[in-house]
Protein backbone atom coordinates (compact mmCIF):
# COMPACT_ATOMS: atom_id res chain seq x y z
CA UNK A 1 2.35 -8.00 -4.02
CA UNK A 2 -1.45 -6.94 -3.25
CA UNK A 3 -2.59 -7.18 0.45
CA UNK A 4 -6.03 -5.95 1.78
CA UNK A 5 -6.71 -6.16 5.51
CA UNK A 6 -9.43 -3.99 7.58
CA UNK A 7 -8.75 -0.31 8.27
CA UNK A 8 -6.59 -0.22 11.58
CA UNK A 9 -5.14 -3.20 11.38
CA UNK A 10 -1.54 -1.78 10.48
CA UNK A 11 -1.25 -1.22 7.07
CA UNK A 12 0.55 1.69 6.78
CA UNK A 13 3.25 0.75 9.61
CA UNK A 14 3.61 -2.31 7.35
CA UNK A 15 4.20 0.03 4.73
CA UNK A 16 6.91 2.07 6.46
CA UNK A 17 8.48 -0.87 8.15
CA UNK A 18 9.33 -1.55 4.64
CA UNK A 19 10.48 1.50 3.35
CA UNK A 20 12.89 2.21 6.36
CA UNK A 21 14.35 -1.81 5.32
CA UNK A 22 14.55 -0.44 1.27
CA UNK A 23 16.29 2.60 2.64
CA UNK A 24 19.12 0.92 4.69
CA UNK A 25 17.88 2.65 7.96
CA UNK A 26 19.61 -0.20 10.13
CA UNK A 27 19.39 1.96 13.32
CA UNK A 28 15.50 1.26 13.25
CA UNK A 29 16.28 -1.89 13.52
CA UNK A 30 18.80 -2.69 16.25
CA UNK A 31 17.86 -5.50 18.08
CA UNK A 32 15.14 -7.30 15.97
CA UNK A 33 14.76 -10.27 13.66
CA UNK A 34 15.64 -8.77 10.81
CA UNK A 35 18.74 -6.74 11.73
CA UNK A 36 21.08 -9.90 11.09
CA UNK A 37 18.98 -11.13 7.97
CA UNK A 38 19.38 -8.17 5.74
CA UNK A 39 22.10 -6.50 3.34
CA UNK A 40 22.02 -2.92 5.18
CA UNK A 41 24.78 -1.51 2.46
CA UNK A 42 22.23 -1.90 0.01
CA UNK A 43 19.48 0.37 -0.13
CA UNK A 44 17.04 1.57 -2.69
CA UNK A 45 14.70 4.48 -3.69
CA UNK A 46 11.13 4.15 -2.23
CA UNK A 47 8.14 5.75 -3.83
CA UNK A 48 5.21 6.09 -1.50
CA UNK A 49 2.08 7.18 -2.21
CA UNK A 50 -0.72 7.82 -0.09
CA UNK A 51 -4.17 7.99 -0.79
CA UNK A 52 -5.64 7.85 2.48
CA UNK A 53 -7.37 11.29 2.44
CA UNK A 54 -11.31 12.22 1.84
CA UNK A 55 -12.75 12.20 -1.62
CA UNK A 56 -16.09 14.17 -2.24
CA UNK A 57 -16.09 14.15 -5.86
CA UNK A 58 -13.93 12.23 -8.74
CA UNK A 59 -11.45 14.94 -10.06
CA UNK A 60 -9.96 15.40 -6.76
CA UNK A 61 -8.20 11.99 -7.27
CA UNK A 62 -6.04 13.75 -9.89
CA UNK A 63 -5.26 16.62 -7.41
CA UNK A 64 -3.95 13.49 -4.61
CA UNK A 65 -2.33 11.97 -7.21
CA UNK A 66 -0.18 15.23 -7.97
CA UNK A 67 0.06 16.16 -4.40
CA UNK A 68 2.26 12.49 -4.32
CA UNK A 69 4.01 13.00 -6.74
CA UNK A 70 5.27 16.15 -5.81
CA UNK A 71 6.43 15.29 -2.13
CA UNK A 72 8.29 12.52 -3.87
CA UNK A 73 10.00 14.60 -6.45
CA UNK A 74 11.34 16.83 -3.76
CA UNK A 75 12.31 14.23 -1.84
CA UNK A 76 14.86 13.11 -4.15
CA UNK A 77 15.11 16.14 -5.85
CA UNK A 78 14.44 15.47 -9.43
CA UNK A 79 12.97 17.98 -11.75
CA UNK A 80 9.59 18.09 -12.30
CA UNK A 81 8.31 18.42 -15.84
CA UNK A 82 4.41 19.91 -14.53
CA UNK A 83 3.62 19.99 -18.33
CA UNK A 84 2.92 16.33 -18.14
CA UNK A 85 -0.35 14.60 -16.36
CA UNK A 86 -0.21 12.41 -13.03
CA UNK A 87 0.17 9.16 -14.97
CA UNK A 88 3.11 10.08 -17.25
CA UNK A 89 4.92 11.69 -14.14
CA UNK A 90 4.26 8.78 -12.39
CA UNK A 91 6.07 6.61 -15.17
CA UNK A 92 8.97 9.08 -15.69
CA UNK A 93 9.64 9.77 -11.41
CA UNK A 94 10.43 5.89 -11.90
CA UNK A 95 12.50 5.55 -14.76
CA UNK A 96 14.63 8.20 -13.48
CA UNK A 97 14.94 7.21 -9.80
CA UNK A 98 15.84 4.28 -11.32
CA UNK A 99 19.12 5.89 -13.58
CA UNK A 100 19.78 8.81 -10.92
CA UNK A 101 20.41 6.24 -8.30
CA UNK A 102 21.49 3.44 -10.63
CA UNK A 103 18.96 1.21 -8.61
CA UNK A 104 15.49 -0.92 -9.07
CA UNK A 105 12.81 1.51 -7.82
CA UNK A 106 10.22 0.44 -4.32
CA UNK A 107 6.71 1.17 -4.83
CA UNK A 108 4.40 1.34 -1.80
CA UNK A 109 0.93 2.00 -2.19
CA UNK A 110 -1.13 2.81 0.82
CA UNK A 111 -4.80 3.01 0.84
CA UNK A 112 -4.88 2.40 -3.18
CA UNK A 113 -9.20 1.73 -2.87
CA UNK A 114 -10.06 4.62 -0.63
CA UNK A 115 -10.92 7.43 -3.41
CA UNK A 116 -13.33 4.90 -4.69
CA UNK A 117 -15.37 3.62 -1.11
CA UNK A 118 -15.62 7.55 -0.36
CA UNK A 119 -17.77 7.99 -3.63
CA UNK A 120 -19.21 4.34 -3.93
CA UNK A 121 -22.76 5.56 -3.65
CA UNK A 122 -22.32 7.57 -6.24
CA UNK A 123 -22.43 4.92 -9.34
CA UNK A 124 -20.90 7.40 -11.81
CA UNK A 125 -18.04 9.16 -9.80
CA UNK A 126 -17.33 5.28 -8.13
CA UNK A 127 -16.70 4.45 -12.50
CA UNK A 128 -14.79 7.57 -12.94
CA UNK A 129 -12.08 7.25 -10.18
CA UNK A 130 -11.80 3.46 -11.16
CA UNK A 131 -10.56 5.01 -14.64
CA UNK A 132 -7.90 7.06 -13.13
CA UNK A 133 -6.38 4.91 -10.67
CA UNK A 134 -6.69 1.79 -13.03
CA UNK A 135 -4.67 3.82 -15.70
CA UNK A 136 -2.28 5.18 -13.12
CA UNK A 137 -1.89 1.48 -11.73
CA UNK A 138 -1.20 0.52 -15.18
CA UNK A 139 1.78 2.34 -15.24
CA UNK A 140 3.90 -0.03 -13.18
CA UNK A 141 3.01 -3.21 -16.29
CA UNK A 142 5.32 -2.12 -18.52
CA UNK A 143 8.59 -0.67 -15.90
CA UNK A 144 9.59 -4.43 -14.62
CA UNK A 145 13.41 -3.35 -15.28
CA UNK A 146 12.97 -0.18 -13.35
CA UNK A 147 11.04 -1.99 -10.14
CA UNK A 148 12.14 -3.91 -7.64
CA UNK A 149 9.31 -4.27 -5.29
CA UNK A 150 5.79 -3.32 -5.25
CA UNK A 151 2.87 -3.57 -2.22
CA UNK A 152 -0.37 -2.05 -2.91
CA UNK A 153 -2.71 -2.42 -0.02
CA UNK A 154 -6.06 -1.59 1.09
CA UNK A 155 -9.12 -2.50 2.46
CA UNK A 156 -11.21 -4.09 -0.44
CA UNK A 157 -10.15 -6.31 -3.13
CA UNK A 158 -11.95 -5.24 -6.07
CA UNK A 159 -11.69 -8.19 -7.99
CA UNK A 160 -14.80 -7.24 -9.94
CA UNK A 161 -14.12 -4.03 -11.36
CA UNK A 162 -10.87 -4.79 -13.11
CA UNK A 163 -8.68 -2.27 -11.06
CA UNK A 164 -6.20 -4.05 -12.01
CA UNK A 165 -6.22 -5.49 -15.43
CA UNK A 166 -3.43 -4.13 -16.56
CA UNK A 167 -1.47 -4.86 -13.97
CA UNK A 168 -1.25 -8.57 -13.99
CA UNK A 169 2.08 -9.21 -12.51
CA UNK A 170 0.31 -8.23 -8.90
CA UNK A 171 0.53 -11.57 -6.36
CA UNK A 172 -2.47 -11.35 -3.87
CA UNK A 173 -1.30 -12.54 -0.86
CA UNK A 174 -4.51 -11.87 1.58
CA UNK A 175 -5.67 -15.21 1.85
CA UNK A 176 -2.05 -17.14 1.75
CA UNK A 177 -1.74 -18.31 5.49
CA UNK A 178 2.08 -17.60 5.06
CA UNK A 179 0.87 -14.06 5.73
CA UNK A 180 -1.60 -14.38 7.78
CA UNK A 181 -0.23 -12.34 10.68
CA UNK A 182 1.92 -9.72 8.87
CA UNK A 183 -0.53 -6.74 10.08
CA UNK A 184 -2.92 -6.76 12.88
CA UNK A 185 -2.22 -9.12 16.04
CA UNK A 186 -2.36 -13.07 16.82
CA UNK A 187 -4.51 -13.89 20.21
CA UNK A 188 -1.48 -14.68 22.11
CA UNK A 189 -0.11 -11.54 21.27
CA UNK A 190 -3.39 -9.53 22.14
CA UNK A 191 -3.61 -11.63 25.46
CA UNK A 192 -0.07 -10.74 26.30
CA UNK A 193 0.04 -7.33 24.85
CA UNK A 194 -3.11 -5.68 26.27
CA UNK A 195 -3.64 -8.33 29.55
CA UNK A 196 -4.30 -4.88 31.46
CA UNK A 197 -7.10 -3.85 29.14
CA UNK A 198 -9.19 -7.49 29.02
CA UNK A 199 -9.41 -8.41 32.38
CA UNK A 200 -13.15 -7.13 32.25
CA UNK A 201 -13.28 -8.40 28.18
CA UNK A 202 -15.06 -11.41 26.83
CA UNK A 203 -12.38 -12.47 24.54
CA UNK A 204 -14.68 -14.81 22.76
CA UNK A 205 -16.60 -12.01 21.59
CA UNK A 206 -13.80 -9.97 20.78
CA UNK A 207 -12.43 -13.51 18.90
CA UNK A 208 -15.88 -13.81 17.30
CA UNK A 209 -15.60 -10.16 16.03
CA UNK A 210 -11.93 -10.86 14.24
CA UNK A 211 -12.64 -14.08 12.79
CA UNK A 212 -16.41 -12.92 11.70
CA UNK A 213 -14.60 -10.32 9.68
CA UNK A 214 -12.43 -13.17 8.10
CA UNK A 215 -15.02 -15.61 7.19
CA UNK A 216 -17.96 -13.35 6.00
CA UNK A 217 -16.19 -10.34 4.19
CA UNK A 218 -12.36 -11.34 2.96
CA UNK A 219 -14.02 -14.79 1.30
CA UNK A 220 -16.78 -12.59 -0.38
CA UNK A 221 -14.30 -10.36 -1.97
């Protein structure tokens, strides 16, 4: 699945909202929808990787990308072989998640477009970290037996600079009203929510502000 939403509108506690349900941790749980509608004895290994950090120039995307990849080899303790690059790591951290735990393999993606608005000024680094994450994207085409889930989110779609051409099997989702309040908040929920912090609010701006953002930008991507 591929979901872009603005920055702050809950992305990343989507993200670990999911994890936690891959990972079985029912105690997070107790007490909401989902506790009742989900197989807590089965659990599966989640690779999460972050991106959400400043980029100044393009080959400090590889240095993110082996920063991930590290705190997720520890996590599950697999050896590292540091001979290979990011992208081969990448591939071989699934494949054997996958046979250590005798499980499909989560992939979360948080942030996947940041590295390239931090240099999108800069024409040439913007091209250059579009290179290295669409190869390191492209490692999840060929590992459908390994996989059981993927999300990649962000802010920006990208549709134009084929981030994602070799990944084809992606489902966008940001425009499919069945999700259109999975991150962020509905107005009855902000009214009921934050009543405390409107009272002196015109919530027909604040309305105009969400739904400005919804018709103008998400529908140009």
């Amino acid at each position: 699945m591929f979901l872009s939403r603005p920055r702050r509108f809950g992305k990343s506690l989507l993200l670990s909202t999911i994890r936690y349900i891959y990972e079985g941790k029912r105690e997070l749980f107790k007490g909401l929808y989902i506790e009742d509608k989900w197989d807590w004895n089965e659990s599966y290994p989640v690779i999460k990787i972050d991106f959400s950090v400043d980029i100044r120039e393009y080959k400090e995307v590889y240095n993110r990308i082996e920063d991930e990849l590290e705190i997720n080899y520890r996590k599950y303790k697999i050896k590292e072989d540091k001979k290979k690059d990011g992208i081969r790591r990448f591939k071989k951290l699934i494949i054997d998640l996958s046979e250590k735990y005798s499980k499909q393999v989560v992939v979360l993606i948080d942030e996947y477009d940041k590295p390239i608005l931090d240099l999108i000024e800069d024409k040439k680094q913007a091209e250059e970290v579009r290179k290295i994450l669409k190869e390191f994207y492209s490692v999840l085409k060929g590992l459908d037996r390994y996989i059981r889930f993927v999300l990649v989110m962000g802010v920006s779609k990208f549709a134009k600079v084929s981030l994602f051409s070799g990944l084809n099997q992606l489902k966008d989702i940001s425009l499919d009203k069945r999700y259109g309040d999975i991150c962020g908040y509905t107005q009855s929920e902000l009214e009921y929510y934050f009543k405390e912090y409107l009272e002196d609010i015109n919530i027909e701006e604040v309305k105009e502000w969400y739904i400005s953002y919804n018709s103008r930008i998400l529908r140009s991507l």
